[in-house]
Each structure stands twice: as structure tokens, then as C-alpha cells.
C-alpha atoms as a PDB file:
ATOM      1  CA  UNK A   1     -71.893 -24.032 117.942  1.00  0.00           C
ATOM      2  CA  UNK A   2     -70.229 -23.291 114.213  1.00  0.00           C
ATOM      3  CA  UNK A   3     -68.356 -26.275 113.802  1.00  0.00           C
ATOM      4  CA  UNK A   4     -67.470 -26.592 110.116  1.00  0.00           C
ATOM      5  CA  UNK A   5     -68.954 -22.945 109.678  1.00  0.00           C
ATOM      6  CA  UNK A   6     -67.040 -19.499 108.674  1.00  0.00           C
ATOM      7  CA  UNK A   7     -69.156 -17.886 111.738  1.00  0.00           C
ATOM      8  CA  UNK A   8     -67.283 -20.165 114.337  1.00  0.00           C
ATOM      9  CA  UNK A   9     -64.338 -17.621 113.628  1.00  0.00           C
ATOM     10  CA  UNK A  10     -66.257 -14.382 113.875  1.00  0.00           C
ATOM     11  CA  UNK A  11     -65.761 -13.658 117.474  1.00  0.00           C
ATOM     12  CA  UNK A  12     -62.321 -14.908 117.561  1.00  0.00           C
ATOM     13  CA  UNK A  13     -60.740 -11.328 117.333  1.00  0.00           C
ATOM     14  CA  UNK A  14     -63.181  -9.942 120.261  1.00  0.00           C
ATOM     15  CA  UNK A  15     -62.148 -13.149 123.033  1.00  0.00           C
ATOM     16  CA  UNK A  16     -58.227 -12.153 121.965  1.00  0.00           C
ATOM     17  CA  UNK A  17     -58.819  -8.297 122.834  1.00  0.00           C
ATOM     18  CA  UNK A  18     -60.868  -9.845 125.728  1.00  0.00           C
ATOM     19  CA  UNK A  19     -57.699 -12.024 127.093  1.00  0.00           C
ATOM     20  CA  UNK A  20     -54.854  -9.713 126.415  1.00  0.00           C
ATOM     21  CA  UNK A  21     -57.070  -6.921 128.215  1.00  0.00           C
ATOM     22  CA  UNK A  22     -57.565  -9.613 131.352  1.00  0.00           C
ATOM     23  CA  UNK A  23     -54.133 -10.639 131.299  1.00  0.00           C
ATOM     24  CA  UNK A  24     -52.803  -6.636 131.124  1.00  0.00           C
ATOM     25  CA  UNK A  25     -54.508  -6.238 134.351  1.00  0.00           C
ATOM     26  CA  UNK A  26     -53.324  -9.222 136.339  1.00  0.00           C
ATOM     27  CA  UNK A  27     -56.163 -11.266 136.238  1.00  0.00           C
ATOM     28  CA  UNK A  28     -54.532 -14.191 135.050  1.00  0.00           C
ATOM     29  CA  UNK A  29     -52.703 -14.204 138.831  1.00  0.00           C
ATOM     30  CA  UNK A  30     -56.290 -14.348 140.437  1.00  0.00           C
ATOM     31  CA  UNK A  31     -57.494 -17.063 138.180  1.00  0.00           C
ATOM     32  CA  UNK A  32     -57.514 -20.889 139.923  1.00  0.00           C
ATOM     33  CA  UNK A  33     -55.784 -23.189 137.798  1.00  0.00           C
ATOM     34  CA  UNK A  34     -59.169 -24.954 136.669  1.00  0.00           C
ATOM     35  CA  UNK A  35     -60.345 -21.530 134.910  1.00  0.00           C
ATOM     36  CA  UNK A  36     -57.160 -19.960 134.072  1.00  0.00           C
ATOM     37  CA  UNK A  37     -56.988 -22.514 130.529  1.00  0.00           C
ATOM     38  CA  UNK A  38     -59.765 -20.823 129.606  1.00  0.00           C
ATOM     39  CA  UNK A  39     -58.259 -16.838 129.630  1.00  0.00           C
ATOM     40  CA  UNK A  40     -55.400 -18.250 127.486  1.00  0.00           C
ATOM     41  CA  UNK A  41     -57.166 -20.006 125.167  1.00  0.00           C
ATOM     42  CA  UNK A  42     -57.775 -17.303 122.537  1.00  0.00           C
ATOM     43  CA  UNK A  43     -54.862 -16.817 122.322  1.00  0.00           C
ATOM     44  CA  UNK A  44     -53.628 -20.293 121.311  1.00  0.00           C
ATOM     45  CA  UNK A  45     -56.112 -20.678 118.642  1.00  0.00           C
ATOM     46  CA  UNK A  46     -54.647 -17.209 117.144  1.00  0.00           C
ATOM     47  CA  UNK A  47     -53.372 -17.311 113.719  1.00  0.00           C
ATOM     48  CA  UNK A  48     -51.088 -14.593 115.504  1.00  0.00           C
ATOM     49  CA  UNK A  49     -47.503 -15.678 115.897  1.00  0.00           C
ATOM     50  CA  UNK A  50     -47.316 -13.110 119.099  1.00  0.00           C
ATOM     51  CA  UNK A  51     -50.534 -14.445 120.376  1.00  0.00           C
ATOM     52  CA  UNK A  52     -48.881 -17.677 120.252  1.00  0.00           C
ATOM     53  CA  UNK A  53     -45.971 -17.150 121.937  1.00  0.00           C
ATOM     54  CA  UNK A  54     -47.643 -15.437 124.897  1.00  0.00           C
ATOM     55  CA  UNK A  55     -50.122 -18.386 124.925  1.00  0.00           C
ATOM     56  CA  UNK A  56     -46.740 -20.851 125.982  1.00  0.00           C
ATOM     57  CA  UNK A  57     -44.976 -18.286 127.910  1.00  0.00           C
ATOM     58  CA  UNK A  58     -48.823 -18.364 129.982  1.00  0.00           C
ATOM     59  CA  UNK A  59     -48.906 -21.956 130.057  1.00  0.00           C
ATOM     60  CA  UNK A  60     -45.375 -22.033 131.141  1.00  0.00           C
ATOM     61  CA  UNK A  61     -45.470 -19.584 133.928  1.00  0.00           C
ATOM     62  CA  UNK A  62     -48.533 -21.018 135.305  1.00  0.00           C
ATOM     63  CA  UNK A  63     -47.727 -24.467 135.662  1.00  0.00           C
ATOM     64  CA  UNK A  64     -50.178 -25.968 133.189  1.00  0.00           C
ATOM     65  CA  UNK A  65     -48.048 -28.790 131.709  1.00  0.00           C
ATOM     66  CA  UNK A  66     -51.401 -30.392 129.864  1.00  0.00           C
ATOM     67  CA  UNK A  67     -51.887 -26.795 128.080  1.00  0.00           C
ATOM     68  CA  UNK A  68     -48.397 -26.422 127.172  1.00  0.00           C
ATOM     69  CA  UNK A  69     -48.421 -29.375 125.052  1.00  0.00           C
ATOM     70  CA  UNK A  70     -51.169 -28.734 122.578  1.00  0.00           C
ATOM     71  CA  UNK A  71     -50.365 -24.878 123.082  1.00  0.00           C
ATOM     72  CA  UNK A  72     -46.511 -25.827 121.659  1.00  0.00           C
ATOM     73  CA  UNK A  73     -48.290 -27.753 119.224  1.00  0.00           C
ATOM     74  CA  UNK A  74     -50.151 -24.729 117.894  1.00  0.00           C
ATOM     75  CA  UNK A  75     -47.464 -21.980 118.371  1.00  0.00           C
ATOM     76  CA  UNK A  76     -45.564 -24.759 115.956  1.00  0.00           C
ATOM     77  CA  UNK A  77     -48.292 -24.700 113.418  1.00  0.00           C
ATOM     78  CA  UNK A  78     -48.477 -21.214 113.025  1.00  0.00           C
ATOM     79  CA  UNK A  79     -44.692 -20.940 112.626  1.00  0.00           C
ATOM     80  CA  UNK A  80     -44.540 -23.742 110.002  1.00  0.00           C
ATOM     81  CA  UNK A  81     -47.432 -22.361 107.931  1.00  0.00           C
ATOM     82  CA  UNK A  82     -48.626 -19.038 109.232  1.00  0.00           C
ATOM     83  CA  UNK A  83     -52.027 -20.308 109.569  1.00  0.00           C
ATOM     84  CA  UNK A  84     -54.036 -22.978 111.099  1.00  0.00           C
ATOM     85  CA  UNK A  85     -54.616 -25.963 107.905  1.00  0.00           C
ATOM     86  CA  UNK A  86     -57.385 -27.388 109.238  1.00  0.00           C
ATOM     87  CA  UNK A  87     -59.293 -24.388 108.900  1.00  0.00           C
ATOM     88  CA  UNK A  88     -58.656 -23.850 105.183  1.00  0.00           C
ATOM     89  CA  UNK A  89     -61.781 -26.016 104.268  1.00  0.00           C
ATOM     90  CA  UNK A  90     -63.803 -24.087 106.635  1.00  0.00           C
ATOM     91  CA  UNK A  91     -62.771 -19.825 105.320  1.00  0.00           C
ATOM     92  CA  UNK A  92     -62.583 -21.133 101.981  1.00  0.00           C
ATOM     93  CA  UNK A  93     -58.752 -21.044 101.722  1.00  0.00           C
ATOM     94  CA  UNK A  94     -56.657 -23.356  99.456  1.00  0.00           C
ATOM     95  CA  UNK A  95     -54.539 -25.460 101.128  1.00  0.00           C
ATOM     96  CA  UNK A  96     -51.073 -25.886 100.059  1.00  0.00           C
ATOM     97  CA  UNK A  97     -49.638 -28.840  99.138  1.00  0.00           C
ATOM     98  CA  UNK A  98     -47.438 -29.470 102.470  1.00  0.00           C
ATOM     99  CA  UNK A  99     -50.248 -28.558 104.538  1.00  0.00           C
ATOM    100  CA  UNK A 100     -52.277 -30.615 102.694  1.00  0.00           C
ATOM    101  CA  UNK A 101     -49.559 -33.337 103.636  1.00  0.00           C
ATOM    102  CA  UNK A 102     -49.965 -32.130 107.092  1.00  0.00           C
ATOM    103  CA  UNK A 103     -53.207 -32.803 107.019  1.00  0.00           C
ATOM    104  CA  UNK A 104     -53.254 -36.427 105.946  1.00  0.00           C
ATOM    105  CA  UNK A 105     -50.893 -36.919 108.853  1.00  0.00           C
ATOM    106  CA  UNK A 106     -51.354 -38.290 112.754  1.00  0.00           C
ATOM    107  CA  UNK A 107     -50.588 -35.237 114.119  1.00  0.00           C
ATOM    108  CA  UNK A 108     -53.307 -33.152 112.136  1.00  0.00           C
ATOM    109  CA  UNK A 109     -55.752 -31.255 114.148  1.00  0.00           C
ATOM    110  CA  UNK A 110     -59.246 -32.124 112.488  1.00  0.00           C
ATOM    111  CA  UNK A 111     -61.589 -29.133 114.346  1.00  0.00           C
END
């Protein structure tokens, strides 16, 4: 709805309270498979390191191979830079010069 916008981010720490608070109380066990992606997903597109990690060991534990992949790729991004790069242009943040590199790469996410 943002896209490209500072106010895409603005509910971001609400839907990660949301999740964790879901998950806490076992709802991620009731979930089917086809709307479970979608309790986890905050939490992969955390800047939190923590969040991160719980968004794999989710994926993981629930069988959601497809998930795991880009949520590994994430987890990885937050480890190498402690941030998501391809949001820098977006808050306003200067990108450094090896996520810049990053960037400019195949592997960058562009959204």
C-alpha cells in the first residue's frame, strides 16, 4: 500500500507483538499450512536478530521448506548488516558501502 514510503514500516512493530502473542498461545499449531506463512511473516521482515531466528526455527518446525529459504535469506541479512539495505533509501538511512555492494548484487532484495 506504502511501497517506497516510510509509512509502509509504521505498523511493523504492532504485526510482531501481534505474532509473538499468537505464537505464545499455540496458535501457530492450529494454523493450516496455507495460512500459517502468514503468522510468521513479521517476524522475518524484523530488523530483530531474535525475531529472525524464531522466524527459521517456525519455518523449520513446520515443514515450510519454500519459507525457510527466503526466511534464511533474511535472518542472513540481518546478521551481516544489522538491518535490512534495501530499506535504507526508503527511512532515509545511508547505506554503507558493502551494503551498497550488496545491493548492486543478484541476490539483493529490491522491496
Amino acid at each position: 500500500m506504502f511501497r517506497g514510503d516510510p509509512r509502509s514500516f509504521e505498523t511493523e512493530s504492532k504485526a510482531i507483538e501481534i505474532s509473538k502473542l499468537a505464537i505464545n498461545k499455540g496458535f501457530d499449531k492450529e494454523l493450516t499450512q496455507e495460512a500459517l506463512p502468514f503468522l510468521i511473516m513479521p517476524l522475518m521482515h524484523s530488523e530483530n536478530i531474535q525475531d529472525q531466528e524464531l522466524s527459521v526455527r517456525l519455518f523449520k518446525q513446520h515443514n515450510l521448506a519454500d519459507n525457510l529459504r527466503f526466511a534464511e535469506h533474511h535472518r542472513d541479512l540481518i546478521r551481516k548488516f544489522g538491518r535490512f539495505p534495501h530499506r535504507n533509501k526508503t527511512l532515509g538511512r545511508e547505506s554503507t558501502e558493502e551494503e551498497k555492494q550488496y545491493l548492486q548484487s543478484k541476490n539483493a532484495f529490491t522491496g
